[in-house]
N, C-alpha and C. Protein backbone atom coordinates (compact mmCIF):
# COMPACT_ATOMS: atom_id res chain seq x y z
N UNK A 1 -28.28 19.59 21.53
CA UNK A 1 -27.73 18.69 22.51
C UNK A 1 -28.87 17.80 23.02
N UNK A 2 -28.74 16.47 22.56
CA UNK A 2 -29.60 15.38 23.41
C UNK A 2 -29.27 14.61 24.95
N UNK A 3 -29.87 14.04 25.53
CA UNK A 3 -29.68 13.59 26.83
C UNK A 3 -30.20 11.99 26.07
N UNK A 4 -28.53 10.63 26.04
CA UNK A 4 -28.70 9.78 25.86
C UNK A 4 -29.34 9.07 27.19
N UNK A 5 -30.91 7.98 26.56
CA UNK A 5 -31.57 7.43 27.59
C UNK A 5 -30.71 5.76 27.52
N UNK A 6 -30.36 5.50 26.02
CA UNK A 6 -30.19 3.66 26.23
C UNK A 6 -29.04 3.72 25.31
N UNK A 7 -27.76 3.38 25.08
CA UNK A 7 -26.78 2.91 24.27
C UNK A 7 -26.34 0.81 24.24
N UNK A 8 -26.67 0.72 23.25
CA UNK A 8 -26.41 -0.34 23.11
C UNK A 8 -25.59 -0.61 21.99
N UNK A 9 -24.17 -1.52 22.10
CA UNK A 9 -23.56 -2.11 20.91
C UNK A 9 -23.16 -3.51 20.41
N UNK A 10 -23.41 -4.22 19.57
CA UNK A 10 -23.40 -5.23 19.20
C UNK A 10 -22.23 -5.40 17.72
N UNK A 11 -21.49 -6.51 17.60
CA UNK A 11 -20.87 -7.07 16.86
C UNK A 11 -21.67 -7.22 15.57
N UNK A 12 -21.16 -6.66 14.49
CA UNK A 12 -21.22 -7.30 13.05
C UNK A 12 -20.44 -7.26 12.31
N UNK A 13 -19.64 -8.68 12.38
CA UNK A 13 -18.53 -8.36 11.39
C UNK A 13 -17.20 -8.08 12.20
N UNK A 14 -16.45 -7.01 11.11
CA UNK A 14 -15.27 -6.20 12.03
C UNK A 14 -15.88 -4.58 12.34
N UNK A 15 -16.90 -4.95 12.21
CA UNK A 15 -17.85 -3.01 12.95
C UNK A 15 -18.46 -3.47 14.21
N UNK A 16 -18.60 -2.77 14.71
CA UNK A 16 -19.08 -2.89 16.09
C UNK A 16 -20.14 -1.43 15.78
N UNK A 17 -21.66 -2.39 15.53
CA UNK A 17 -22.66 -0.96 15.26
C UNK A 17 -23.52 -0.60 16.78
N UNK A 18 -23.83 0.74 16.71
CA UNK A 18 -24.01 1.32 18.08
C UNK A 18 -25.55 2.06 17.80
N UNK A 19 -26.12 1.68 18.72
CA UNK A 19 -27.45 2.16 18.68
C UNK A 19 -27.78 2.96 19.99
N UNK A 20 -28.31 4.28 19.61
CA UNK A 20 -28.61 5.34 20.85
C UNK A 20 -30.05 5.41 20.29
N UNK A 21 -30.70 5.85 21.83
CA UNK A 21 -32.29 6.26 22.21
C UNK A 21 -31.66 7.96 22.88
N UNK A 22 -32.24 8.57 22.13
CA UNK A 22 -32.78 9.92 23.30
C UNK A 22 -33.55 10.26 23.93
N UNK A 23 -34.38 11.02 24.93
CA UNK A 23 -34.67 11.59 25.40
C UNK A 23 -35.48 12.46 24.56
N UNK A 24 -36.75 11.74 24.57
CA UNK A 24 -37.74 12.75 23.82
C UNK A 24 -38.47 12.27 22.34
N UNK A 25 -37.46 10.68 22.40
CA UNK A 25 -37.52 10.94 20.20
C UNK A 25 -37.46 9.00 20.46
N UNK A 26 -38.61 8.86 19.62
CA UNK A 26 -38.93 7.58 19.42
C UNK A 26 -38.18 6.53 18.24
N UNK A 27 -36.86 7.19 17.65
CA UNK A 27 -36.22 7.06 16.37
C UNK A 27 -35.26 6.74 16.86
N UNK A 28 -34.26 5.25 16.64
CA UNK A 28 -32.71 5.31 17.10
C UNK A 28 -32.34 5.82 16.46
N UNK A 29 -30.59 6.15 16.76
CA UNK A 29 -29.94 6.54 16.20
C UNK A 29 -28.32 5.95 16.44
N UNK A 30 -27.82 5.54 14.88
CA UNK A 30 -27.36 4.03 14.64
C UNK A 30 -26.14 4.84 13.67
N UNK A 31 -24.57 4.31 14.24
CA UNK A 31 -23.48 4.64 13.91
C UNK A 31 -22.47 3.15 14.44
N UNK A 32 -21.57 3.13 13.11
CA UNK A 32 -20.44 2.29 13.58
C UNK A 32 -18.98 2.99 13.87
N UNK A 33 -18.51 1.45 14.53
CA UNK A 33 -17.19 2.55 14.54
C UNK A 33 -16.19 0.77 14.56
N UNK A 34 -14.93 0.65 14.53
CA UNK A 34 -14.13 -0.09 14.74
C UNK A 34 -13.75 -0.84 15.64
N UNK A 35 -13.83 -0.05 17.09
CA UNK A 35 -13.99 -0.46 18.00
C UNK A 35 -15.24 -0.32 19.25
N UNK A 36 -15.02 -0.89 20.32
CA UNK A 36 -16.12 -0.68 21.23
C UNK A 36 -15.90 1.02 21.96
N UNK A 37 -16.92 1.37 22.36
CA UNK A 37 -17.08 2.66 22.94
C UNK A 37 -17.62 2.64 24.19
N UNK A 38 -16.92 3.71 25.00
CA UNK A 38 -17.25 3.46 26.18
C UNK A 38 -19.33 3.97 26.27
N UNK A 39 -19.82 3.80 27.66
CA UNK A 39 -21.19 3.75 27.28
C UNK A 39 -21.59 5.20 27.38
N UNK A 40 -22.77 5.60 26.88
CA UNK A 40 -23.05 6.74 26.75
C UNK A 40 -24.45 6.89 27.25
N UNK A 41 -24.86 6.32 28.20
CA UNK A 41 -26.43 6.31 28.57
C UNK A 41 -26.38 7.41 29.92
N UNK A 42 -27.14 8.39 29.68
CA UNK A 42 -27.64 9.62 30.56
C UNK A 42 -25.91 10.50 30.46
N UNK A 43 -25.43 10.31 29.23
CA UNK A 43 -24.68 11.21 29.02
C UNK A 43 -25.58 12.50 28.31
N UNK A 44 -25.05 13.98 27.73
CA UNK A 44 -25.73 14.59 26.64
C UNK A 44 -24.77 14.44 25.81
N UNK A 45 -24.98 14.26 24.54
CA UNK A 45 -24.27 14.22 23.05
C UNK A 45 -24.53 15.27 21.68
N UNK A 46 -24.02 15.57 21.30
CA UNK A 46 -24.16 16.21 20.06
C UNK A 46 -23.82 15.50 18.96
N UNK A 47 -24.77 15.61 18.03
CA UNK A 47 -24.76 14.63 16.72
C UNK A 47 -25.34 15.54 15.85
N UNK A 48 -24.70 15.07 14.52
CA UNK A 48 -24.84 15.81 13.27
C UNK A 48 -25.47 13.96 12.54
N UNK A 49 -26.80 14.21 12.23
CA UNK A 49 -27.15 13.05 11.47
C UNK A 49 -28.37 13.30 10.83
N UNK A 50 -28.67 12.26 10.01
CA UNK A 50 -29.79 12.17 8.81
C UNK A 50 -30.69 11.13 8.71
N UNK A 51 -32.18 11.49 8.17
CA UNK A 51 -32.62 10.34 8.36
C UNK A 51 -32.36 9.03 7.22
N UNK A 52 -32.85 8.07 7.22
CA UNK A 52 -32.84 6.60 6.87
C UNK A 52 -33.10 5.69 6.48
N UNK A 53 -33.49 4.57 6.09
CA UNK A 53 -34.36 3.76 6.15
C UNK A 53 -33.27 2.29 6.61
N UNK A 54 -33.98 1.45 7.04
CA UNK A 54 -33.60 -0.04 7.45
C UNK A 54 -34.50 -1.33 7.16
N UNK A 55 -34.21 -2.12 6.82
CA UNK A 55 -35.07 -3.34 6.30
C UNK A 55 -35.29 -4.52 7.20
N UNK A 56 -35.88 -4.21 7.90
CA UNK A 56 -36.05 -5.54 9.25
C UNK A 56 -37.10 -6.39 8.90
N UNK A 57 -37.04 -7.75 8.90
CA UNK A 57 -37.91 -8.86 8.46
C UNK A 57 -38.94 -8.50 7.28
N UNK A 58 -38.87 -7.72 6.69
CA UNK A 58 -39.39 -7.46 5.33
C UNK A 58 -40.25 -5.97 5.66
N UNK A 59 -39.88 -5.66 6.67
CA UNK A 59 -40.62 -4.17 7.20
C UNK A 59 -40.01 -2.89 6.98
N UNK A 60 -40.01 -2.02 6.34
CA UNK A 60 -39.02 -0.67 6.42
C UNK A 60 -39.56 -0.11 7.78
N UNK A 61 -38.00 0.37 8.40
CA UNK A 61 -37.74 0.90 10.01
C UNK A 61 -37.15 2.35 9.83
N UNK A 62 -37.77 3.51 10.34
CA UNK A 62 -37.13 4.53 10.00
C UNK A 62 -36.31 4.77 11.18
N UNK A 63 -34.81 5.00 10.48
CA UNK A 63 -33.52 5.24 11.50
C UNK A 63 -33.10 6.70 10.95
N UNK A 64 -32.24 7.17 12.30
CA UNK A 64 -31.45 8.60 11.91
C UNK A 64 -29.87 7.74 11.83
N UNK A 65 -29.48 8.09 11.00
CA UNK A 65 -27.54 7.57 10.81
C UNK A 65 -26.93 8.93 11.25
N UNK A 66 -26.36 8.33 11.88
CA UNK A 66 -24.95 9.43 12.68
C UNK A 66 -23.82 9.39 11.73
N UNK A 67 -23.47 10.57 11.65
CA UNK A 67 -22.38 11.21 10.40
C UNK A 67 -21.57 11.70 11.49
N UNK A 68 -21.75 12.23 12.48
CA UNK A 68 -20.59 12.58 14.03
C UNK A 68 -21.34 12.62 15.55
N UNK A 69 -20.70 12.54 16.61
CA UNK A 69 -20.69 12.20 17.96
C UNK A 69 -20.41 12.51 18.58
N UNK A 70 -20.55 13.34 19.80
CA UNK A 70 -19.55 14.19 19.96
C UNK A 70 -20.23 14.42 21.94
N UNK A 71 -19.22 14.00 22.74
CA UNK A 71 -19.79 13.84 23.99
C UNK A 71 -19.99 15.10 24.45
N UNK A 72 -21.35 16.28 25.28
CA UNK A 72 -20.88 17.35 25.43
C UNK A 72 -20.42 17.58 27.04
């Protein structure tokens, strides 16, 4: 169980991708979903996820991808 510090979500497309910070861990952690979600900052969450890679301006970014979410 993590303690979310920052949730942020932004439009791409028809996904709406969601980016969480925890408490403790310098790595987001980046899941879409269809619609918007309510916010989750200084909630705790449980997540089942893996790590990543991401390609930002020609830089590899190491991300964890969320496979589930789960408010506790």
């Amino acid at each position: 169980m993590r303690k979310v510090v920052s949730h942020v979500q932004r439009d791409a497309g028809e996904w709406i991708i969601n980016t969480v910070m925890t408490e403790g861990c310098d790595i987001p952690f980046r899941y879409k979903r269809k619609r918007m979600y309510r916010s989750l900052q200084g909630a705790f969450v449980n997540m089942t996820y893996y790590p990543a890679t991401n390609l930002v301006a020609g830089i590899e970014v190491e991300i964890m991808h969320v496979v589930r979410i789960k408010r506790a």
